[in-house]
Protein backbone atom coordinates (compact mmCIF):
# COMPACT_ATOMS: atom_id res chain seq x y z
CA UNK A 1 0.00 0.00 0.00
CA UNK A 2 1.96 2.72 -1.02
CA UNK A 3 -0.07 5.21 -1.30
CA UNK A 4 -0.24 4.75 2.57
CA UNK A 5 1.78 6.96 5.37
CA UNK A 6 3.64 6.09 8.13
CA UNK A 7 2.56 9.23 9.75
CA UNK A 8 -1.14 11.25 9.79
CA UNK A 9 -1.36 13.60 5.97
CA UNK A 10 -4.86 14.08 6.38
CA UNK A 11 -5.81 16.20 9.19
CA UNK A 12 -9.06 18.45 9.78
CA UNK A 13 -12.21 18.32 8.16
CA UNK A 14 -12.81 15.70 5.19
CA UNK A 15 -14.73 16.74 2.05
CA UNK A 16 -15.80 13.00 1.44
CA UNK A 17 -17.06 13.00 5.60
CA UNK A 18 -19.10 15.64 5.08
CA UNK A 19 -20.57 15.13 2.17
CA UNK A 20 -21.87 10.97 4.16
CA UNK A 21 -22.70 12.39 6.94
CA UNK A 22 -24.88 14.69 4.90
CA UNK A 23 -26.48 12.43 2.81
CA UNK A 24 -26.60 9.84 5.85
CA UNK A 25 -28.91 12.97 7.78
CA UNK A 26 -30.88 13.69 5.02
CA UNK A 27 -31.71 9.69 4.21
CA UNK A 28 -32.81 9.25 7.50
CA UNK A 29 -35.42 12.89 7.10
CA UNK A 30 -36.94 10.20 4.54
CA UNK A 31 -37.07 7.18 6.39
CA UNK A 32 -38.59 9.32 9.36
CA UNK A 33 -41.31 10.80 6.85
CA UNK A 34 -42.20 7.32 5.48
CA UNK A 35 -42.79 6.09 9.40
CA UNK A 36 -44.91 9.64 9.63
CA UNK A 37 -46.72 8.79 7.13
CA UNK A 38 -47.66 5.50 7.85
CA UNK A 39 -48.73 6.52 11.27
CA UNK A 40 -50.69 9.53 9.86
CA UNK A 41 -52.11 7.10 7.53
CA UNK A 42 -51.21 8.73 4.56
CA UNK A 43 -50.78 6.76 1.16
CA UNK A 44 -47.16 6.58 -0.51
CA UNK A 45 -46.84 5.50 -3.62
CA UNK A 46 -45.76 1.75 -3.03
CA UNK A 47 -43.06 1.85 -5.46
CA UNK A 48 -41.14 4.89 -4.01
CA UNK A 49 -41.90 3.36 -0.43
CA UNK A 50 -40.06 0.09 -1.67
CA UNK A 51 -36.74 2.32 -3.14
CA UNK A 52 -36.78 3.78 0.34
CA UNK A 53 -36.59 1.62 2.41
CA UNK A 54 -34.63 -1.02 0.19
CA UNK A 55 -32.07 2.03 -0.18
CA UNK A 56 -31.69 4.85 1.86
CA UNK A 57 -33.51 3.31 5.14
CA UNK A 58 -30.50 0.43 4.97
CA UNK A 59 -27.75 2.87 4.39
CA UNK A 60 -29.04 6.03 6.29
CA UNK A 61 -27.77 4.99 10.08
CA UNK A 62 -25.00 2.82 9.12
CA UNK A 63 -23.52 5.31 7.30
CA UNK A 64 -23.84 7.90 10.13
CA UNK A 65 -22.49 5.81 12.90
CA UNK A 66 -18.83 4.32 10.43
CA UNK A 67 -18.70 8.38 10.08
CA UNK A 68 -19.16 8.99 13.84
CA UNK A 69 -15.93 6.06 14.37
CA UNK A 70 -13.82 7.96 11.58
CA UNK A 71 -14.20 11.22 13.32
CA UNK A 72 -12.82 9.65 16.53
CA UNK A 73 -9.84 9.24 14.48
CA UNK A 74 -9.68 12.57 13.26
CA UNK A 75 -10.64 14.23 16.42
CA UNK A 76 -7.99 15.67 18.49
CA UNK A 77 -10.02 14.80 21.41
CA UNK A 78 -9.92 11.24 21.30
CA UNK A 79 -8.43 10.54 25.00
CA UNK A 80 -10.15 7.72 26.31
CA UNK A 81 -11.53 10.32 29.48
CA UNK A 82 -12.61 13.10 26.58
CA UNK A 83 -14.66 10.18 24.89
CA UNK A 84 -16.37 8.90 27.84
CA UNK A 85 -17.17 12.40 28.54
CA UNK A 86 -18.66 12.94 25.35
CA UNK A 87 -20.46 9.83 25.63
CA UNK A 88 -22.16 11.01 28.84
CA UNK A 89 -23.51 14.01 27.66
CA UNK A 90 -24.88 12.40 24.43
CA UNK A 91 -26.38 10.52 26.90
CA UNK A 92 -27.81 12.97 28.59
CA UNK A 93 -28.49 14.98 25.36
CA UNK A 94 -30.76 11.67 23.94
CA UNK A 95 -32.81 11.67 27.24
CA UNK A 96 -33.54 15.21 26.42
CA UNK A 97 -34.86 14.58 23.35
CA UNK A 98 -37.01 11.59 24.05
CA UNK A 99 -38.93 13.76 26.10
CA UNK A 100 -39.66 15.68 23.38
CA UNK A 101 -40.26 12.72 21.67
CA UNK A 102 -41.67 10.83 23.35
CA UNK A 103 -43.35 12.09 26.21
CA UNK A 104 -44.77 15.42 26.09
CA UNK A 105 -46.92 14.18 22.62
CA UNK A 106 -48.27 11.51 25.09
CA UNK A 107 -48.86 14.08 27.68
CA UNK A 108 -50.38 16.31 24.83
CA UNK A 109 -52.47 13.69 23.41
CA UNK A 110 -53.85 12.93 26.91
CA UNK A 111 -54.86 16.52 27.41
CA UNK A 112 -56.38 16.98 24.41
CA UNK A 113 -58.19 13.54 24.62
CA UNK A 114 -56.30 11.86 21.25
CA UNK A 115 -54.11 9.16 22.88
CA UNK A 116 -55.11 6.55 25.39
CA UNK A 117 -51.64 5.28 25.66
CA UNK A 118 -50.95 5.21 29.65
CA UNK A 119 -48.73 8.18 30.54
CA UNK A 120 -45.44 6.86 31.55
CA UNK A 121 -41.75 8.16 32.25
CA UNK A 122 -40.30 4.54 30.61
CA UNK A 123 -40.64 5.73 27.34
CA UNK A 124 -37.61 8.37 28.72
CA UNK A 125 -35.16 5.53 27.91
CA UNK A 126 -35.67 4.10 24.67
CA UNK A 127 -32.81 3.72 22.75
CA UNK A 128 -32.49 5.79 19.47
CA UNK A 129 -29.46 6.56 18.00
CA UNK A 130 -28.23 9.53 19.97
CA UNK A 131 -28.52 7.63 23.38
CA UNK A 132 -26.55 4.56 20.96
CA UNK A 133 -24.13 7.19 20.47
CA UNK A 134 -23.57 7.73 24.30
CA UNK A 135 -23.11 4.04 25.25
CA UNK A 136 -20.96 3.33 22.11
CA UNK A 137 -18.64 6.58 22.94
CA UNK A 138 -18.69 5.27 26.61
CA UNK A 139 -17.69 2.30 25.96
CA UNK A 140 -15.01 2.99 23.13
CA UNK A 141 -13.79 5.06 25.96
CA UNK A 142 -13.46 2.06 28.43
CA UNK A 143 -11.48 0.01 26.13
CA UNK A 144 -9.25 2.94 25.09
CA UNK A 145 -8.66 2.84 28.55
CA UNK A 146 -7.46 -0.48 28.95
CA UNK A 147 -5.15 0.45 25.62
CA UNK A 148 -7.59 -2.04 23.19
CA UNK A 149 -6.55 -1.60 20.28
CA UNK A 150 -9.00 -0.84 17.31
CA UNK A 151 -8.79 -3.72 15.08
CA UNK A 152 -8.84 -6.14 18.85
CA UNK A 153 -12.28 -3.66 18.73
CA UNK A 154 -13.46 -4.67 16.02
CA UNK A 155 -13.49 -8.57 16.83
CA UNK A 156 -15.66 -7.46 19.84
CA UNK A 157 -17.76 -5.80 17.72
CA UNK A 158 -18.37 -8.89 15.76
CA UNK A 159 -18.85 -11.02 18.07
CA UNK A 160 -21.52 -8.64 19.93
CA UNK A 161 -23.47 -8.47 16.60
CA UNK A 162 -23.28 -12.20 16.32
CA UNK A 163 -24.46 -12.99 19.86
CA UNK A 164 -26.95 -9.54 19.11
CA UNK A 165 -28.71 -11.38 16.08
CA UNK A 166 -29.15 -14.45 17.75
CA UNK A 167 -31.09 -12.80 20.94
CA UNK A 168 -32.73 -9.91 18.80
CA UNK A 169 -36.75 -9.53 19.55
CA UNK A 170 -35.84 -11.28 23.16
CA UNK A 171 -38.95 -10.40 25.68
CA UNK A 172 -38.46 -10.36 29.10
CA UNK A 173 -41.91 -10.23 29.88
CA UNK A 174 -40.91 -7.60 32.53
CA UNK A 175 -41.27 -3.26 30.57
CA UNK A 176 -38.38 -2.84 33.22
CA UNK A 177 -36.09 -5.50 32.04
CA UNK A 178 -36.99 -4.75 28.22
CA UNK A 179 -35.66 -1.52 28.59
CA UNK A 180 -32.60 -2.01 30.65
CA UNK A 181 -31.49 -4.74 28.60
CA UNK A 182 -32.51 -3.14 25.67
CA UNK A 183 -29.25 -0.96 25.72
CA UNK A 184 -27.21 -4.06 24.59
CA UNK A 185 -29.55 -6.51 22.10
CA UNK A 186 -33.33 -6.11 20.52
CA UNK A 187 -36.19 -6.62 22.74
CA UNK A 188 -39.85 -6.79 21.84
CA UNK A 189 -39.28 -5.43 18.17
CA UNK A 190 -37.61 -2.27 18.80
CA UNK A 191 -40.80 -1.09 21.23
CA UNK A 192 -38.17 -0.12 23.60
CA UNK A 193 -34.70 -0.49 21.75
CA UNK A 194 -34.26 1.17 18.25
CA UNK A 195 -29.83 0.77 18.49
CA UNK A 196 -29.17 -1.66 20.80
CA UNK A 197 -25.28 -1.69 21.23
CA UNK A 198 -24.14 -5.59 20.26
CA UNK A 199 -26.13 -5.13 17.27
CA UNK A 200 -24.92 -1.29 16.18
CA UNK A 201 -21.45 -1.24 18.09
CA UNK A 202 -19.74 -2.78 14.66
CA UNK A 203 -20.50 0.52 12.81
CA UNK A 204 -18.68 3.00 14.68
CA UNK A 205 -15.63 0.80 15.47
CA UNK A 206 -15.20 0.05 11.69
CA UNK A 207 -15.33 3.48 11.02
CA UNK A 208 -12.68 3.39 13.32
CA UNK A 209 -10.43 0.55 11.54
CA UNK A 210 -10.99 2.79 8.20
CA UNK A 211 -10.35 5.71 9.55
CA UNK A 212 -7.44 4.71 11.24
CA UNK A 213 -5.84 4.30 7.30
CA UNK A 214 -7.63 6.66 5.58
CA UNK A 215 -5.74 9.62 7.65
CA UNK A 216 -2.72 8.04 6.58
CA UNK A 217 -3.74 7.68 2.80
CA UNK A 218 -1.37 9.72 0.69
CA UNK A 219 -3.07 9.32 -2.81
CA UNK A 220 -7.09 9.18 -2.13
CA UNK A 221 -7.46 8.40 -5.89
CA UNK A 222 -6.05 5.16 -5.42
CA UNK A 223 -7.20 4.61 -2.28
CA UNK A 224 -10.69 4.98 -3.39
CA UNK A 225 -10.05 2.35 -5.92
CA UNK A 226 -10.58 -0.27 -3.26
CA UNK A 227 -14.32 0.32 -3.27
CA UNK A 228 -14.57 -2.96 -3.63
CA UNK A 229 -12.94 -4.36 -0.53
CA UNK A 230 -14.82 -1.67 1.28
CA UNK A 231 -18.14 -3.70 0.65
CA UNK A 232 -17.19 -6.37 3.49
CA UNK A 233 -18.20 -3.78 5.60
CA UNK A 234 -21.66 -3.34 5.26
């Protein structure tokens, strides 16, 4: 690979980044609008509803998340306390907006006599992808700590999806235990879990692997050329 450095070339913001993480934002507008829409009960076209979510709801998150692990390479905050920091208040910043979320509509619906859906706090700590982002920081954090190395990461990573796609849709029959333990693996079709961590976790730590060459690469023309290779990923 000699179009690789032994040493970082590429430093600060990243054209190609920007322009995924972009995209990845506004894919994921669309697959929010189609699950609007189906909630609001209004008609999509089927075939357009197919592209979507054969397309852009597959790529949208994925894409997001292997950009979030490639910016941990580029950061220059990427101590291991800095990163559990940051995963913390992403934490705290995805409890925030479940309650916007998720709790005052309820509350609103209630009041204005459109929802009979009990009024609960649970709903507080469903997992979407900013609260993902927290644990998966967090923990990135932990193992930075105990100097893991990325690609030793990454064989977690697989191994958590593995184990996550073999307990996905696991019920508890317990709300409690459904949403603690949806923080790690699928429970009850995503009614409390929309990112668990084994099954997500492989997305941000590959971005990490890639990233970990791609501020290296000397020559992105050629580096690009390995599109190929770069489908094992997804």
């Amino acid at each position: 690979m000699n179009f690789l450095a032994d040493k970082k070339v590429n430093t600060g913001r990243q054209k190609e980044l920007d322009i995924a993480k972009a995209l990845a934002i506004i894919f994921m507008i669309f697959c929010h609008a189609i699950v609007f829409a189906s909630f609001s009960n209004i008609s999509i076209s089927p075939g357009f509803e197919l592209i979507l979510n054969q397309t852009v709801a597959i790529i949208a998150a994925p894409v997001f998340m292997f950009c979030m692990g490639i910016g941990i390479i580029f950061s220059r905050h990427n101590q291991y306390d800095l990163l559990i920091k940051r995963g913390v208040e992403l934490l705290l910043i995805g409890y925030f907006v479940n309650i916007g979320e998720q709790i005052i509509p309820n509350v609103l619906g209630h009041m204005l006599n459109m929802s009979n859906t009990p009024i609960t706090l649970l709903p507080l700590f469903k997992v979407d992808i900013l609260i993902f982002a927290g644990v998966a920081f967090t923990l990135i954090g932990i193992l930075k700590r105990f100097n893991i190395s990325n690609e030793k990461m990454l064989i977690l990573a697989i191994v958590f999806s593995i184990i996550g796609s073999f307990v996905c849709f696991v019920d508890f029959n317990n709300i409690f235990l459904n949403y603690f333990f949806g923080y790690f693996i699928g429970t009850i079709l995503h009614q409390c879990t929309a990112f668990p961590l084994f099954n997500w976790f492989i997305f941000p730590v590959a971005g990490m692997v890639y990233g970990s060459y791609f501020i290296r690469v000397k020559d992105k023309s050629q580096f690009f050329k390995l599109w190929p290779v770069f489908l094992i990923i997804p």
